[in-house]
Protein backbone atom coordinates (compact mmCIF):
# COMPACT_ATOMS: atom_id res chain seq x y z
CA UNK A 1 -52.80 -19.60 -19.95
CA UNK A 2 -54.00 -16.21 -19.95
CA UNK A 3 -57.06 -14.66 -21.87
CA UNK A 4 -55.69 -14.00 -24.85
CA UNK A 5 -54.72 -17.52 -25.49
CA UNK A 6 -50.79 -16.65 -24.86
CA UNK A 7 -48.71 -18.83 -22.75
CA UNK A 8 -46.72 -16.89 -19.79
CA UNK A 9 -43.16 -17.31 -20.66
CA UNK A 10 -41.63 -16.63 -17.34
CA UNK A 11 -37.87 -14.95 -17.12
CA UNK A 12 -35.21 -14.82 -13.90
CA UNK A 13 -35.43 -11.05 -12.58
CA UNK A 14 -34.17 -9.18 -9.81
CA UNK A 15 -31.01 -11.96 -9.22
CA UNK A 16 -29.31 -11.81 -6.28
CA UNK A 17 -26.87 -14.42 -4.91
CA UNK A 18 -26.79 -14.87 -0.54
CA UNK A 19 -27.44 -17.18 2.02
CA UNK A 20 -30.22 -19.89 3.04
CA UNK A 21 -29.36 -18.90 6.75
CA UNK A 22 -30.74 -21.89 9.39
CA UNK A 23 -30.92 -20.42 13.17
CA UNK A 24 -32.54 -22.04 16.38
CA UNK A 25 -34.40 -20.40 18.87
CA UNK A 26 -32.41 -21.17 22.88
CA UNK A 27 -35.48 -20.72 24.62
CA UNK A 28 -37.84 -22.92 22.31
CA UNK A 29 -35.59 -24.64 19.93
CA UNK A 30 -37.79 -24.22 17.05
CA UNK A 31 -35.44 -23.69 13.81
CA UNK A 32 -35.91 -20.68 11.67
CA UNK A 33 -35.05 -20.41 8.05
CA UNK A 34 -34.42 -17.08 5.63
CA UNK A 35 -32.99 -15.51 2.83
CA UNK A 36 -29.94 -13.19 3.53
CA UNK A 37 -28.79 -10.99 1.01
CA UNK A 38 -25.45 -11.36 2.30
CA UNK A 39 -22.39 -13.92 1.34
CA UNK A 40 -21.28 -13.31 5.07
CA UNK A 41 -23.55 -15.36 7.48
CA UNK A 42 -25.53 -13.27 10.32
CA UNK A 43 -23.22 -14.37 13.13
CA UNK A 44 -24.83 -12.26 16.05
CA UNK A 45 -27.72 -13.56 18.02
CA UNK A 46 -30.95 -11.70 16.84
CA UNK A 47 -34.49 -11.03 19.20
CA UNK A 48 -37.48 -11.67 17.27
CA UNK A 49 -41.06 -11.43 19.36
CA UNK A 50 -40.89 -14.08 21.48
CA UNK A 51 -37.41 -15.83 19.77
CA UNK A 52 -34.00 -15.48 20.41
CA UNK A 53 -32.03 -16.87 17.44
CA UNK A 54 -28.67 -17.99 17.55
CA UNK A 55 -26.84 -18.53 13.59
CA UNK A 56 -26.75 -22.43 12.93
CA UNK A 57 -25.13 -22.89 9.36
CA UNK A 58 -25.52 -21.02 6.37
CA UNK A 59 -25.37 -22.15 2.40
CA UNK A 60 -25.24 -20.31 -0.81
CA UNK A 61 -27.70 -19.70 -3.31
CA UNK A 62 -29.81 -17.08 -4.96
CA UNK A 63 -33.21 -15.33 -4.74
CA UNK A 64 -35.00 -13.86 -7.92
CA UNK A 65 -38.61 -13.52 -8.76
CA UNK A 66 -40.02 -14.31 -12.12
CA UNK A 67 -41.70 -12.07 -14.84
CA UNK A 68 -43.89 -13.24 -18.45
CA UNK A 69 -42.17 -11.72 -21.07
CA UNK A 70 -46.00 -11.71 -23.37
CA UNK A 71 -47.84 -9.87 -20.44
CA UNK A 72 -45.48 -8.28 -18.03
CA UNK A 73 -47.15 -10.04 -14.89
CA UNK A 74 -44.35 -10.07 -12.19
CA UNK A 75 -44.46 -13.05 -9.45
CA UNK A 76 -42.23 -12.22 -6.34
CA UNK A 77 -41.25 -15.11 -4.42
CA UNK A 78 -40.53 -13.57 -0.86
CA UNK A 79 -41.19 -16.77 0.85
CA UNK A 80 -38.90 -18.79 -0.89
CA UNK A 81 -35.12 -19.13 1.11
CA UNK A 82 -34.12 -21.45 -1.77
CA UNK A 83 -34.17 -24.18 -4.04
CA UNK A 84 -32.53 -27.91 -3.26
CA UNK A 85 -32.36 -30.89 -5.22
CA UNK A 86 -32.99 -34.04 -3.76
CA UNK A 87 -30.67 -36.39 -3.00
CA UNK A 88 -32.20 -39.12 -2.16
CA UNK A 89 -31.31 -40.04 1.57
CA UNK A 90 -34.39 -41.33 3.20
CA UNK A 91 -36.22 -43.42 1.55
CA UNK A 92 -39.37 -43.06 3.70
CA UNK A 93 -39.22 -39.45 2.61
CA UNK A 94 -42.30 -38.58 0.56
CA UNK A 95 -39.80 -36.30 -1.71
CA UNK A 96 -37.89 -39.31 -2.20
CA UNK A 97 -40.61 -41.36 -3.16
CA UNK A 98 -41.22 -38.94 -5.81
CA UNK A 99 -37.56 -38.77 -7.01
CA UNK A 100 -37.72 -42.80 -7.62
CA UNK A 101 -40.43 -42.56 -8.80
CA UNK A 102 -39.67 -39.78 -11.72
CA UNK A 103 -35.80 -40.85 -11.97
CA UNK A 104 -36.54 -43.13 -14.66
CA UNK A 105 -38.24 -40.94 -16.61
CA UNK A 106 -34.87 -38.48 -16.46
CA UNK A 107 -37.10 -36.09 -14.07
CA UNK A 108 -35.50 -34.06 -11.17
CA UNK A 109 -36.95 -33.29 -7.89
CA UNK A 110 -36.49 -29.74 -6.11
CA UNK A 111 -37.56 -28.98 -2.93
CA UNK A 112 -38.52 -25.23 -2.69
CA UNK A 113 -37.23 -23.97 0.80
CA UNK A 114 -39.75 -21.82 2.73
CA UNK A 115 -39.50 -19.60 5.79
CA UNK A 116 -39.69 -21.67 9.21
CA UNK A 117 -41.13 -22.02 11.67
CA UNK A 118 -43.69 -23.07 9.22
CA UNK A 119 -47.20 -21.93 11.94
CA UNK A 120 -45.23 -18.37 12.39
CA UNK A 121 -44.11 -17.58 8.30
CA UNK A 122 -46.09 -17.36 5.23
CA UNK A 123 -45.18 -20.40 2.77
CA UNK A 124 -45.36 -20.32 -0.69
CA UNK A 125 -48.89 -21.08 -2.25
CA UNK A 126 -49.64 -23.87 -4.56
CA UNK A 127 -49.68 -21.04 -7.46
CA UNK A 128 -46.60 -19.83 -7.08
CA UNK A 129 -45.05 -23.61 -6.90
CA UNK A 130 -46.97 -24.54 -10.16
CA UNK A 131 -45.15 -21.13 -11.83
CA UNK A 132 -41.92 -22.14 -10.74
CA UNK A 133 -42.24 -25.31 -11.81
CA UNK A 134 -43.53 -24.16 -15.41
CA UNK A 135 -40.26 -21.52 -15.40
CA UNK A 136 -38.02 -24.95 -15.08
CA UNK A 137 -39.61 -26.49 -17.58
CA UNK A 138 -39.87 -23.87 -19.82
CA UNK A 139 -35.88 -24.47 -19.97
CA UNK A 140 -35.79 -28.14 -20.86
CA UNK A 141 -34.06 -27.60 -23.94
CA UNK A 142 -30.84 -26.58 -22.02
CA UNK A 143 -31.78 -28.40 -18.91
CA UNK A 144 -32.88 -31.54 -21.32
CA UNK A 145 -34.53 -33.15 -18.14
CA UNK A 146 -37.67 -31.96 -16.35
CA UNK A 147 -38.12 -30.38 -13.27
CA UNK A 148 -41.00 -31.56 -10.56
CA UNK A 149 -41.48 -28.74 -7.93
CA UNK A 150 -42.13 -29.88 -4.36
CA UNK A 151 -42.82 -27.63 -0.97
CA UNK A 152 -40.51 -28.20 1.83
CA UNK A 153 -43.96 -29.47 4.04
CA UNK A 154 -43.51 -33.00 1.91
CA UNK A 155 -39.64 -33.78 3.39
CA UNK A 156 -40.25 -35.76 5.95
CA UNK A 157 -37.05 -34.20 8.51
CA UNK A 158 -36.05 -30.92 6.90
CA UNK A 159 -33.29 -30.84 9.82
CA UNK A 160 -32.30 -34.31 8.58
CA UNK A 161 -32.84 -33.79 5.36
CA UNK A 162 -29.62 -34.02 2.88
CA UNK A 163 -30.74 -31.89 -0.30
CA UNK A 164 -28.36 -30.06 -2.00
CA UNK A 165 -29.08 -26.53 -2.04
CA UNK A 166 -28.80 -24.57 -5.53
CA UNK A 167 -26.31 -22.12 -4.99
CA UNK A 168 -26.45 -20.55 -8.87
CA UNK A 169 -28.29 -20.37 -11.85
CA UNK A 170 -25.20 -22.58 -13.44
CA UNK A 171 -26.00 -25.31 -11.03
CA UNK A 172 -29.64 -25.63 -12.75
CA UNK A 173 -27.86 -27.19 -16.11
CA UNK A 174 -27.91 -30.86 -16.68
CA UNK A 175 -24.32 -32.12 -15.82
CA UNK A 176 -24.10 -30.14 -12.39
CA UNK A 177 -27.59 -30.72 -11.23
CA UNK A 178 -27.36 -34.29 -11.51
CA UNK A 179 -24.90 -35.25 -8.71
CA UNK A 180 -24.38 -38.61 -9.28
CA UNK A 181 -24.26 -41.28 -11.49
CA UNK A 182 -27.95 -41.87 -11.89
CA UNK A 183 -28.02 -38.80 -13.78
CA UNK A 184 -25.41 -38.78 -16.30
């Protein structure tokens, strides 16, 4: 809420569609996660500091930030690669906890996608997860479900991990989001 009693009403800027590119690191094998602005994955081995990063796999999606339409306060989200939905396929995954846990309710669970390695890359802070969240649910009357926001630190393998990654903003409506049964 800000001071003058307003709500932020958050609205999808700066869109652009690209890549959640995955790479691993030959001489460490730590994986590294990013945001490319291209549909074409970053086949060539890169040199970062001490890293030398060879392309893993690649998925779609989009990056945007969010801006209040009452105040004009603009939230970048540079350290987000992406949003996924969970899927639901380890149960001793805290994220799936969740997701049984708000399923019956007819709540979804996204996992927002930082930067890895986690120790080298600045993750998203706990404000920025509660706006996204509150941008989600600001669109339950198309969505007509609501949205819980998770960071990527509560998936228990993120290089096991099975969550469908949002590739566009018409994947966020209720019939395509929910990818099974469960959700119809």
């Amino acid at each position: 809420m800000r001071p003058d009693n307003r709500p932020h009403i958050w609205k999808m800027v700066n869109i652009a569609s690209g890549l959640i590119v995955v790479k691993r690191c030959f001489h460490c094998s730590k994986v590294s996660t990013c945001f490319c602005f291209h549909n074409e994955p970053p086949l060539e081995p890169c040199h970062e500091e001490q890293h030398f990063w060879n392309f893993m796999e690649g998925d779609r999606t989009f990056h945007f930030d969010l801006k209040c339409v009452n105040c004009g306060t603009l939230v970048e989200f540079r350290e987000l690669v992406g949003l996924m939905v969970c899927t639901g396929c380890d149960e001793r995954c805290e994220v799936d906890v969740l997701r049984q846990k708000l399923e019956p309710q007819g709540a979804r669970v996204c996992v927002a996608l930082g930067s890895r390695p986690i120790e080298e890359r600045k993750q998203l802070s706990e404000e920025k997860l509660t706006i996204l969240q509150e941008y989600f649910n600001q669109q339950r009357n198309s969505l007509k479900y609501e949205i819980k926001i998770v960071p990527h630190e509560m998936v228990k393998n993120i290089d096991t991990c099975y969550a469908e990654a949002i590739a566009d903003l018409d994947m966020l409506d209720a019939s395509s989001l929910g990818c099974d049964s469960r959700f119809s």
